[in-house]
Protein backbone atom coordinates (compact mmCIF):
# COMPACT_ATOMS: atom_id res chain seq x y z
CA UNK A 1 -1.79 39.53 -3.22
CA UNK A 2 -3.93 37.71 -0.53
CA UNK A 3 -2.95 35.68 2.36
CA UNK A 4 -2.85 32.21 1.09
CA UNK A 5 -0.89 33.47 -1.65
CA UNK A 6 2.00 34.69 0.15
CA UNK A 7 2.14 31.84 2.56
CA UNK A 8 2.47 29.55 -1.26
CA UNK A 9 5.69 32.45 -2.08
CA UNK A 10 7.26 31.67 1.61
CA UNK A 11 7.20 28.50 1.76
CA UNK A 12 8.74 27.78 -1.74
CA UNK A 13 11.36 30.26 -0.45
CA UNK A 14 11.68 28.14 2.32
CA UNK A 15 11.62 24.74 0.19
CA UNK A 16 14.69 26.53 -2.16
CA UNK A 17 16.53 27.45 1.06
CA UNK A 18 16.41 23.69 2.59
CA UNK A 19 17.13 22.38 -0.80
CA UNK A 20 20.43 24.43 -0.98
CA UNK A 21 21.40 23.31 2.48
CA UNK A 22 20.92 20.05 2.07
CA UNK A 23 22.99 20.01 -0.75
CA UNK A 24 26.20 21.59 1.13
CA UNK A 25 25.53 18.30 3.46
CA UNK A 26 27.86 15.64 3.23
CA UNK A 27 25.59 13.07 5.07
CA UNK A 28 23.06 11.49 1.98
CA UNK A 29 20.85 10.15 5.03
CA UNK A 30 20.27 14.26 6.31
CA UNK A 31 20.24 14.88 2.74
CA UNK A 32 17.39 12.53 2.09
CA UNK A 33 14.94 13.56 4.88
CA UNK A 34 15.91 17.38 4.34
CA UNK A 35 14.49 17.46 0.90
CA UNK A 36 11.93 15.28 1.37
CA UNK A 37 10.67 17.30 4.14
CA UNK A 38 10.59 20.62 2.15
CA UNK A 39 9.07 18.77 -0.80
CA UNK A 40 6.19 17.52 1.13
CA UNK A 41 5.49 20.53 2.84
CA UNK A 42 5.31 22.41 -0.31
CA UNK A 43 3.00 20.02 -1.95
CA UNK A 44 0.80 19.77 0.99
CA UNK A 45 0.18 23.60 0.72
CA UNK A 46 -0.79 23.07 -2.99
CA UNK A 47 -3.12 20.37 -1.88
CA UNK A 48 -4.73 22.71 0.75
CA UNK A 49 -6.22 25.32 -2.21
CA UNK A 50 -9.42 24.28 -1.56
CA UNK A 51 -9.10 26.29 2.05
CA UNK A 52 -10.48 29.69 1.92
CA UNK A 53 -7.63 32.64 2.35
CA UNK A 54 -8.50 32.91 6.07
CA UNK A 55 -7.64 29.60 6.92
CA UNK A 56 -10.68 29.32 9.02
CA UNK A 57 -11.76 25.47 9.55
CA UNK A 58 -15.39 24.31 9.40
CA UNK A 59 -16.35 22.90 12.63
CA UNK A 60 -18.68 20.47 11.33
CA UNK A 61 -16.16 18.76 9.19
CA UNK A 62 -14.80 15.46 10.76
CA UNK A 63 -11.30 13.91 9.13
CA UNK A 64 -11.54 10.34 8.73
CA UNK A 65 -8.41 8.02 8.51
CA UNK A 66 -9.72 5.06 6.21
CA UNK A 67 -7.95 1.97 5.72
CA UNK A 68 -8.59 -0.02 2.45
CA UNK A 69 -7.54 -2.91 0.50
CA UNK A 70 -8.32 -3.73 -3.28
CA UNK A 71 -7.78 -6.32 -5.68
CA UNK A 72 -5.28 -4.18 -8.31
CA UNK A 73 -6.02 -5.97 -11.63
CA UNK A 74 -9.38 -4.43 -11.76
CA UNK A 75 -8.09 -0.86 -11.56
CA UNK A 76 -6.59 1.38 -13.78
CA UNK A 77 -4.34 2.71 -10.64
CA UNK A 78 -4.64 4.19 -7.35
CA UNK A 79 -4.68 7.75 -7.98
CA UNK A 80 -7.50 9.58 -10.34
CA UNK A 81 -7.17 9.45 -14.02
CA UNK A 82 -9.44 11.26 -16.35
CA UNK A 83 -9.87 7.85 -17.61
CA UNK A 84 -10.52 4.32 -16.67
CA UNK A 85 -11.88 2.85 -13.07
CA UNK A 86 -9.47 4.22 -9.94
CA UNK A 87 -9.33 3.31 -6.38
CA UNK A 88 -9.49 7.12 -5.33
CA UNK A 89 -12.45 7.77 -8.26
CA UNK A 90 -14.63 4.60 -6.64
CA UNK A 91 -14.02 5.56 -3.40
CA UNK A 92 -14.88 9.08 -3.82
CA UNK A 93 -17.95 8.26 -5.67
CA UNK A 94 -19.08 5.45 -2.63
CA UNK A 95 -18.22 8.67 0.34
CA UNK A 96 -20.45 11.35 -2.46
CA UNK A 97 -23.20 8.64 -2.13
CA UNK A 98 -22.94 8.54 1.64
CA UNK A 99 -23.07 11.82 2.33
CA UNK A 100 -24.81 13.67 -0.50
CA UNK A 101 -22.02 15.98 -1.35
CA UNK A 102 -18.55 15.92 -3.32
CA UNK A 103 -15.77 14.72 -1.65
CA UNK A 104 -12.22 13.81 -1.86
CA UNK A 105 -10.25 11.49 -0.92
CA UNK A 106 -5.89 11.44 -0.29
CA UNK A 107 -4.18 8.59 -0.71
CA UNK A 108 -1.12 7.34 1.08
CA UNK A 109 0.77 5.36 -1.69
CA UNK A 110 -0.68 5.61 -5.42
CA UNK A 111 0.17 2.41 -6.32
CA UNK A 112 -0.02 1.38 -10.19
CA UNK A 113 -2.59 -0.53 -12.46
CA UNK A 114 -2.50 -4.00 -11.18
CA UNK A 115 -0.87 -3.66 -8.07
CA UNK A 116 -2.54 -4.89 -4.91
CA UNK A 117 -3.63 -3.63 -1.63
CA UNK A 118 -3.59 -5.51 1.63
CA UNK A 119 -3.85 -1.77 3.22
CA UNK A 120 -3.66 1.24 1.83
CA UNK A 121 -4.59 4.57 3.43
CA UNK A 122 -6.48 7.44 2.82
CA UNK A 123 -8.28 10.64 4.60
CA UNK A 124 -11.56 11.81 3.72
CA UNK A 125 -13.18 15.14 5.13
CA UNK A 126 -17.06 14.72 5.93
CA UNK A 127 -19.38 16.97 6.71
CA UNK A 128 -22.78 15.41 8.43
CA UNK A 129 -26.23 17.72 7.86
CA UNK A 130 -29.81 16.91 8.70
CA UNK A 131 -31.73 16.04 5.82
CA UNK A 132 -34.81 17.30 7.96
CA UNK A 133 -33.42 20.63 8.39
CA UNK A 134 -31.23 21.96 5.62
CA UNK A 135 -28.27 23.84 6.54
CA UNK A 136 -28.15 22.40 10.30
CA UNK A 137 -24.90 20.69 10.87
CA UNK A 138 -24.71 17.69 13.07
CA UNK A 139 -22.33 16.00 15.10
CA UNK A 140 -20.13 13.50 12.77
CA UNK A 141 -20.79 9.92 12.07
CA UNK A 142 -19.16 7.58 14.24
CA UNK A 143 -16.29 5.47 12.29
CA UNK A 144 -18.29 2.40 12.53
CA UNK A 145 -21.40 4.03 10.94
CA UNK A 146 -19.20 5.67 8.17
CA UNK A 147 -17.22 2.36 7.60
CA UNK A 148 -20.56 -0.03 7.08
CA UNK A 149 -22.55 2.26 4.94
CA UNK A 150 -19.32 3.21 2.33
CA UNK A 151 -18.57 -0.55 2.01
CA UNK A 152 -22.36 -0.69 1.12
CA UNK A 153 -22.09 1.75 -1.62
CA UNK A 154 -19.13 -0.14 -2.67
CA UNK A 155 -20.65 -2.92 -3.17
CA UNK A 156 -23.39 -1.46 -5.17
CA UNK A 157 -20.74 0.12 -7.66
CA UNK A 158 -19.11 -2.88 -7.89
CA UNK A 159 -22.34 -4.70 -8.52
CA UNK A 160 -22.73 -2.37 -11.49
CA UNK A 161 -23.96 -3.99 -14.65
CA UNK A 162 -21.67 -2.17 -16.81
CA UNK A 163 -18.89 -3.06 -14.44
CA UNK A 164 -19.54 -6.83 -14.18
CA UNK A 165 -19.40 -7.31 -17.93
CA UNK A 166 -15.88 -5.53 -18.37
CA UNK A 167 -14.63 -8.90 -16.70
CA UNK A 168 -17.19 -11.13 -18.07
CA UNK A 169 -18.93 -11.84 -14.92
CA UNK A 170 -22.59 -12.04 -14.40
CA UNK A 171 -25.18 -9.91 -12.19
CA UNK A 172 -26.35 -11.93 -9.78
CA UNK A 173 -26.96 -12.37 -5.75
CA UNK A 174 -23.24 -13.22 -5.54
CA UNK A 175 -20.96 -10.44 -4.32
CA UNK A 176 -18.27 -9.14 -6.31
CA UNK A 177 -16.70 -6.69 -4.38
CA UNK A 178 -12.64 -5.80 -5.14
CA UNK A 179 -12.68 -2.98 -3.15
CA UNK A 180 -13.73 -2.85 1.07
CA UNK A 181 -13.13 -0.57 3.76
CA UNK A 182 -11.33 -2.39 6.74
CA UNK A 183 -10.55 0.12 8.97
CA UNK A 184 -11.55 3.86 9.83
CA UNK A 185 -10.73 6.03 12.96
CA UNK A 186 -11.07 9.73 13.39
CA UNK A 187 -8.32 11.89 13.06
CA UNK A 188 -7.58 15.67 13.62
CA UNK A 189 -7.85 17.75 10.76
CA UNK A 190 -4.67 18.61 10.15
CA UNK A 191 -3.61 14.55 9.75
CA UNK A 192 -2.49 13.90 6.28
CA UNK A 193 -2.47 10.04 4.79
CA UNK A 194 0.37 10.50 2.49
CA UNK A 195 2.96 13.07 4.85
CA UNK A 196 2.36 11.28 8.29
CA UNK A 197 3.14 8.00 7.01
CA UNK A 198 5.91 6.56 9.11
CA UNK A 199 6.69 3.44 7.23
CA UNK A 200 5.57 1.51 3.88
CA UNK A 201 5.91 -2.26 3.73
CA UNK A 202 5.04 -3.81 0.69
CA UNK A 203 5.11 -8.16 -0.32
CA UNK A 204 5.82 -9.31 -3.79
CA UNK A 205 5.05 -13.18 -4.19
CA UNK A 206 6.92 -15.39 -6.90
CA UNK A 207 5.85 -18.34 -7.98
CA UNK A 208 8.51 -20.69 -9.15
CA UNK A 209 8.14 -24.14 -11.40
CA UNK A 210 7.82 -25.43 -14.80
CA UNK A 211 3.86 -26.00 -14.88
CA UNK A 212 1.59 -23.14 -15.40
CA UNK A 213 -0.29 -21.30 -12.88
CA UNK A 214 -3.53 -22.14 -11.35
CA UNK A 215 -6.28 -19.54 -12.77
CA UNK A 216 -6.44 -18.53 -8.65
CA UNK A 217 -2.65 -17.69 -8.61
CA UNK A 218 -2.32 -15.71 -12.51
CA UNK A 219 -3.55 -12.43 -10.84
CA UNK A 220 -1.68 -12.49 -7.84
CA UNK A 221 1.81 -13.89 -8.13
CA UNK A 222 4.48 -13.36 -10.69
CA UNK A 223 5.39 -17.16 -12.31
CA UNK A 224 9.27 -17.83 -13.22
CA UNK A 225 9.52 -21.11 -14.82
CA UNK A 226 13.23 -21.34 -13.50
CA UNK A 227 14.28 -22.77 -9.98
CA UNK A 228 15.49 -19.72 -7.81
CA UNK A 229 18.43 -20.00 -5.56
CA UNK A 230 17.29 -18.91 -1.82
CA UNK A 231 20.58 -17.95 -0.47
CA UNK A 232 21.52 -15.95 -3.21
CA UNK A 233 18.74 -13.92 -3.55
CA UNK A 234 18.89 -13.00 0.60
CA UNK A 235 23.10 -12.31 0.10
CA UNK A 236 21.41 -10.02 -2.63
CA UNK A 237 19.29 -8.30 -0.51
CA UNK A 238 22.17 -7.11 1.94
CA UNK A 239 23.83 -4.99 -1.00
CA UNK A 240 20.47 -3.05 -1.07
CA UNK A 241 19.02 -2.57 2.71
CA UNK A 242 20.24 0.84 3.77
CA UNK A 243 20.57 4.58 2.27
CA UNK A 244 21.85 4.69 -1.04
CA UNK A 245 21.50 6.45 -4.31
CA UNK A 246 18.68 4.15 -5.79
CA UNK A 247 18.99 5.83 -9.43
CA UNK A 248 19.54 2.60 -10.92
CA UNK A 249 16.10 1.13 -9.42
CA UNK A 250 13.71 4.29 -10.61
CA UNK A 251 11.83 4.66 -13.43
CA UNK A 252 12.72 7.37 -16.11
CA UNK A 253 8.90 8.83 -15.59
CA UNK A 254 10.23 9.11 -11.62
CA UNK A 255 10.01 13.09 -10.56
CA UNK A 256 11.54 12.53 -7.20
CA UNK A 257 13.70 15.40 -6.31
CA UNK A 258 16.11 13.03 -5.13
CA UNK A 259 17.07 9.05 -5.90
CA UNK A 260 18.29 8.59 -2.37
CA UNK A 261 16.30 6.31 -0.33
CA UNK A 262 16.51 4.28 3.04
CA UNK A 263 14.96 0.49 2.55
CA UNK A 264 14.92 -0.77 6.37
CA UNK A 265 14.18 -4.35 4.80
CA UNK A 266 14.61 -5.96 2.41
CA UNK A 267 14.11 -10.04 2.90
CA UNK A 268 13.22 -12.89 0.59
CA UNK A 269 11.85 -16.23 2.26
CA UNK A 270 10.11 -19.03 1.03
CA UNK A 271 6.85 -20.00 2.40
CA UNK A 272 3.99 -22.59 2.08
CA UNK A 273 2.47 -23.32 -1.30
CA UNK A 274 -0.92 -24.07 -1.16
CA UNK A 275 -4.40 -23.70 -2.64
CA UNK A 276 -5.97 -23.67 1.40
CA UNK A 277 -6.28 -20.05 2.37
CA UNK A 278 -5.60 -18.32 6.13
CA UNK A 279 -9.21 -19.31 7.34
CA UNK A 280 -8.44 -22.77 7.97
CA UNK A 281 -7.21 -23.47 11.46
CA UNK A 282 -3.79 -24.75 12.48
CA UNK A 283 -4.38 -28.00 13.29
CA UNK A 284 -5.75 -28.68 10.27
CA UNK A 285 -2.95 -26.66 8.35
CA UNK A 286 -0.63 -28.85 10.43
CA UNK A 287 -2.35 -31.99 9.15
CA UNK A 288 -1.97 -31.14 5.71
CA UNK A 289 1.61 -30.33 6.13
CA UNK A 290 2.26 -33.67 7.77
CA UNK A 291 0.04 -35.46 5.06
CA UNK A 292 2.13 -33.82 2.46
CA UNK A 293 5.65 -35.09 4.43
CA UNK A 294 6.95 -31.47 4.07
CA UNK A 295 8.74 -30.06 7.82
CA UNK A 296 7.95 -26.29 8.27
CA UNK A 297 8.54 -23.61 11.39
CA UNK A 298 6.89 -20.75 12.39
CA UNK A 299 9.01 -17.45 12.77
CA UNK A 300 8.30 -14.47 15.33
CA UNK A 301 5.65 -12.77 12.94
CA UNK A 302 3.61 -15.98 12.70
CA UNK A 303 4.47 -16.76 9.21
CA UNK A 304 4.59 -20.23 7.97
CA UNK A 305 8.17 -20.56 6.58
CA UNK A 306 10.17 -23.59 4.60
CA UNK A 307 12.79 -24.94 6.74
CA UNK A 308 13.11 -27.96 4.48
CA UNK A 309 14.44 -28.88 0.94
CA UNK A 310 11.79 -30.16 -1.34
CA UNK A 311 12.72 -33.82 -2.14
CA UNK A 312 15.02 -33.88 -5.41
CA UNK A 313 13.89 -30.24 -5.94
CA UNK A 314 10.03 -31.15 -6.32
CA UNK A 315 6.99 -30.91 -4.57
CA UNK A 316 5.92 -33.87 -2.41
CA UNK A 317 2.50 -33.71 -3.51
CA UNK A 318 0.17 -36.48 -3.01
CA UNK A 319 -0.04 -38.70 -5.89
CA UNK A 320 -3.36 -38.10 -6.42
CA UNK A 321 -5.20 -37.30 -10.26
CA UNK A 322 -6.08 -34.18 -11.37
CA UNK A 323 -4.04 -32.72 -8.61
CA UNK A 324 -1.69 -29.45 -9.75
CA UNK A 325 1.73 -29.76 -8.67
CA UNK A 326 2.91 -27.16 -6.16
CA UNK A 327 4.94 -24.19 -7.04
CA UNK A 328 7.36 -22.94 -4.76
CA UNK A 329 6.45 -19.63 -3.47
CA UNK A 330 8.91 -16.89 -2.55
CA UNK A 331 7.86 -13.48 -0.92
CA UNK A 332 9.96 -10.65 -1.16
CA UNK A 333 9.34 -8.22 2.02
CA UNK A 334 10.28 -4.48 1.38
CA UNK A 335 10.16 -1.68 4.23
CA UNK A 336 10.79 2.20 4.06
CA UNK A 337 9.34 5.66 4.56
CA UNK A 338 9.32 6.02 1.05
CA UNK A 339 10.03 4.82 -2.69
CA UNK A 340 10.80 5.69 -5.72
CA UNK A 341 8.83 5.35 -8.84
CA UNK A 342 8.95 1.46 -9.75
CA UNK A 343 11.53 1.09 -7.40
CA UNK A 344 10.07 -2.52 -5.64
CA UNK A 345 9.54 -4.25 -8.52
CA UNK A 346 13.06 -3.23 -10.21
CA UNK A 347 14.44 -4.51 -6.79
CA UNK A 348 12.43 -7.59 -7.64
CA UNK A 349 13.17 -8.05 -11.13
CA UNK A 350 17.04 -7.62 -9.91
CA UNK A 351 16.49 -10.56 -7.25
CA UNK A 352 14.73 -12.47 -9.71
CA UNK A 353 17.75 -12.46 -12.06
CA UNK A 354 19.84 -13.43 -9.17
CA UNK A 355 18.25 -16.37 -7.95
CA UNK A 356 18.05 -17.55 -11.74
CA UNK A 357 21.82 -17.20 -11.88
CA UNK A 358 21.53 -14.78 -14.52
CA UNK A 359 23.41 -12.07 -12.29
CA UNK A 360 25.33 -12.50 -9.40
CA UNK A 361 25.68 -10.53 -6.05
CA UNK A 362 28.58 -8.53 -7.52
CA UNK A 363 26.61 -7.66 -9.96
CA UNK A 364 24.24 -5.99 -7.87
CA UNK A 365 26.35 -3.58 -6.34
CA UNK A 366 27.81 -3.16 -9.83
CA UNK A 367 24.05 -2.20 -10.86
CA UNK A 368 23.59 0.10 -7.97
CA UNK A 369 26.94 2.12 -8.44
CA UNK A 370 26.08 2.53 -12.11
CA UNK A 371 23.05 4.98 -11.14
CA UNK A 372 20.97 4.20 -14.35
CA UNK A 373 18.13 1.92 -15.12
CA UNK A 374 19.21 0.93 -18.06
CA UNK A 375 22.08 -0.92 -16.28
CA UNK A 376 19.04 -2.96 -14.36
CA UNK A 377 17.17 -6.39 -16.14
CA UNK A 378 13.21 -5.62 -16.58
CA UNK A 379 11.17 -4.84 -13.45
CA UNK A 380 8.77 -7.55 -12.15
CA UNK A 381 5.08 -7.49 -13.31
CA UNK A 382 2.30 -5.21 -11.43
CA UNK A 383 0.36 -8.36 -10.75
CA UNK A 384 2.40 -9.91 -7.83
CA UNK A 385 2.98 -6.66 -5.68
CA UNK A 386 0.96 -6.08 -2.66
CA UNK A 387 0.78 -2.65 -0.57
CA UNK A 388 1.48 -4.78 3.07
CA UNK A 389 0.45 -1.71 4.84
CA UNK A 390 0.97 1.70 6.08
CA UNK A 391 2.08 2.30 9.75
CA UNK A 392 1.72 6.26 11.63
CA UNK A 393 2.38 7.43 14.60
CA UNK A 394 -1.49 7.32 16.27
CA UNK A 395 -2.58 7.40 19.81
CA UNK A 396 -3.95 4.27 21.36
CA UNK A 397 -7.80 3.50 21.45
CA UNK A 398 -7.27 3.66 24.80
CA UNK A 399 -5.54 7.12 24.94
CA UNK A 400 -8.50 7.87 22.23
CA UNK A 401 -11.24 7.27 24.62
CA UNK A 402 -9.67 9.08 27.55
CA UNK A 403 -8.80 12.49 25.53
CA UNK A 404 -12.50 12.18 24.14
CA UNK A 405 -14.43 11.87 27.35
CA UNK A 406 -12.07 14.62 28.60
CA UNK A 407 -13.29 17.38 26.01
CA UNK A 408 -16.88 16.24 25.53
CA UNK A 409 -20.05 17.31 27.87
CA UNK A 410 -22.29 14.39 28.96
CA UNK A 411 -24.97 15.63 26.67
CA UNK A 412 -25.05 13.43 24.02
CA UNK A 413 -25.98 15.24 21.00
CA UNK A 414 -22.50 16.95 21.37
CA UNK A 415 -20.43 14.02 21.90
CA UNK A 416 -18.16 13.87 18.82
CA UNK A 417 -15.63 10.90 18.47
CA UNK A 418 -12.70 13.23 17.68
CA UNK A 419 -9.08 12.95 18.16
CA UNK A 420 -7.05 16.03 19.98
């Protein structure tokens, strides 16, 4: 039996052992991290098979921490499928072109087919070689270098012929990227995506009102005809923030060990409905507002929220022709270290039903207390859910710089952006 083999058998002994504790706990909370901690720790053995029975690192290989966002319609899901187009397949193929070698690529969340990114997170390991001298390994690419020359190749895939008439679009200068790199930072090589993730925060947006959607809103926002009821939805959400058995809000196809989770948030507030997008400045944003006789505020996180009632219920839209009434727009904010499979957009479709009047609050907790799905309405669709972003414990830039120009020599070639 080799090495790496017995350190698999001990530390699914050790998973078993934690599992059995944490089931003679009576606190769900120590319950909940308990297992999850064994769980992870077991998988991220499995995921380290590639590593040689030694253990022994290469010292040319550099971990990079990539940030990325993606427009989810246009992918068959996050995580790699033997078929259709993935985020972790394109972005594997874009690092492979970089660096002339296989790679891959772990993701933080594996979100579904049609659900959005604003940030998701993933760690690559790159090797850098001189394509003068074969074999010679280099110092690794500095983030910046690795970030602009990846979105490149991104571009280029997503510029692919084939690709461009799946959706009906044409090949031309124009640039029909759904995929970019925002962010990338070097980490050490222990530093997993998925198991040092502190937090998730995901946004669902609902689009409320009788007229159809604008062809720029059908891909990103989930449209209920029906007016929703504000208040009810947010004395909703209070039944659900906490630790509780979330059975009820996972799908059947969910192989969580366990169905407890911890939602820090859970919010629903309505903000501004409009066509203009972030770019344009506040004072012009502020005109518009005035223009359109509608009184909003600004909370602590900058976002532009509805302190006012529409008049009679409706829009006050400028009667002008051709112009598209304005839906209202809700956003449903969701925080925790972790979820279950489907969870957010059962939460969702639960609000949803709410607000509509078709349940009411004491229904909820009747829902959650039954600890079945079936007792939940239909989840939300894919299409409105957005992965907010992905927070970890990282040093500073500053604290960065300082540990790197303590460990490396003044000679250049051997400076290596690194984290310690």
């Amino acid at each position: 039996m080799t090495k790496f083999s017995k350190h698999i058998l001990q530390c699914k002994a050790e998973c078993s052992k934690r599992l059995s504790n944490a089931a003679r706990n009576e606190e769900e909370e120590v319950e909940e991290s308990v297992e999850e901690n064994a769980v992870e720790e077991c998988e991220e053995v499995s995921e380290s098979r590639n590593l040689s029975d030694s253990g022994t690192e290469n010292p040319g290989m550099q971990r990079y921490l990539v940030a990325v966002e993606y427009i989810g319609t246009r992918f068959a899901g996050a995580q790699k499928q033997p078929q259709g187009r993935t985020v972790a397949g394109i972005l594997e193929e874009a690092f492979s072109n970089f660096i002339g070698k296989p790679v891959r690529v772990s993701l933080s969340s594996r979100t579904d087919a049609g659900v959005h990114a604003v940030s998701n997170v993933c760690h690559v390991d790159l090797e850098r070689t001189s394509k003068r001298k074969p074999g010679e390994i280099l110092t690794p690419h500095d983030p910046a270098v690795v970030k602009r020359a990846v979105n490149h190749f991104l571009q280029q895939a997503c510029n692919k012929r084939e690709h461009l008439l799946s959706y009906g679009l044409q090949k031309d200068n124009s640039d029909n990227t759904d995929i970019t790199i925002t962010d990338i930072r070097c980490v050490p090589s222990d530093f997993h995506a998925r198991f040092r993730a502190q937090e998730r925060m995901y946004l669902y947006r609902i689009l409320s009102g009788q007229d159809s959607l604008s062809v720029f809103e059908r891909q990103g926002a989930w449209h209920v005809p029906e007016d929703l009821d504000l208040r009810a939805m947010q004395e909703a959400c209070k039944v659900l923030v906490g630790c509780h058995d979330f059975s009820s809000f996972r799908a059947s196809a969910c192989q969580a060990i366990s169905p407890i989770r911890t939602l820090d948030e859970l919010h629903v507030s309505e903000v501004v409905s409009t066509v203009f997008f972030p770019s344009i400045n506040g004072k012009d944003l502020n005109n518009i507002i005035k223009d359109h006789s509608r009184v909003y505020s600004i909370n602590s996180e900058n976002d532009l929220l509805l302190s006012s009632v529409y008049n009679n219920g409706r829009s006050a839209t400028p009667n002008i022709f051709g112009l598209r009434k304005k839906h209202r727009c809700y956003v449903v904010r969701v925080r925790a270290r972790s979820f279950l499979y489907h969870q957010v957009r059962l939460i969702v479709g639960v609000l949803k039903a709410v607000g509509t009047g078709q349940l009411s609050v004491s229904d909820v907790k009747r829902i959650l207390e039954a600890k079945t799905v079936t007792a939940a309405p239909p989840m939300a669709p894919a299409c409105g859910l957005y992965l907010g972003y992905v927070r970890y414990d990282l040093p500073s830039e500053a604290e960065t710089d300082t540990a790197e120009s303590s460990v490396t020599s003044p000679t250049p070639a051997s400076q290596k952006r690194r984290l310690t």
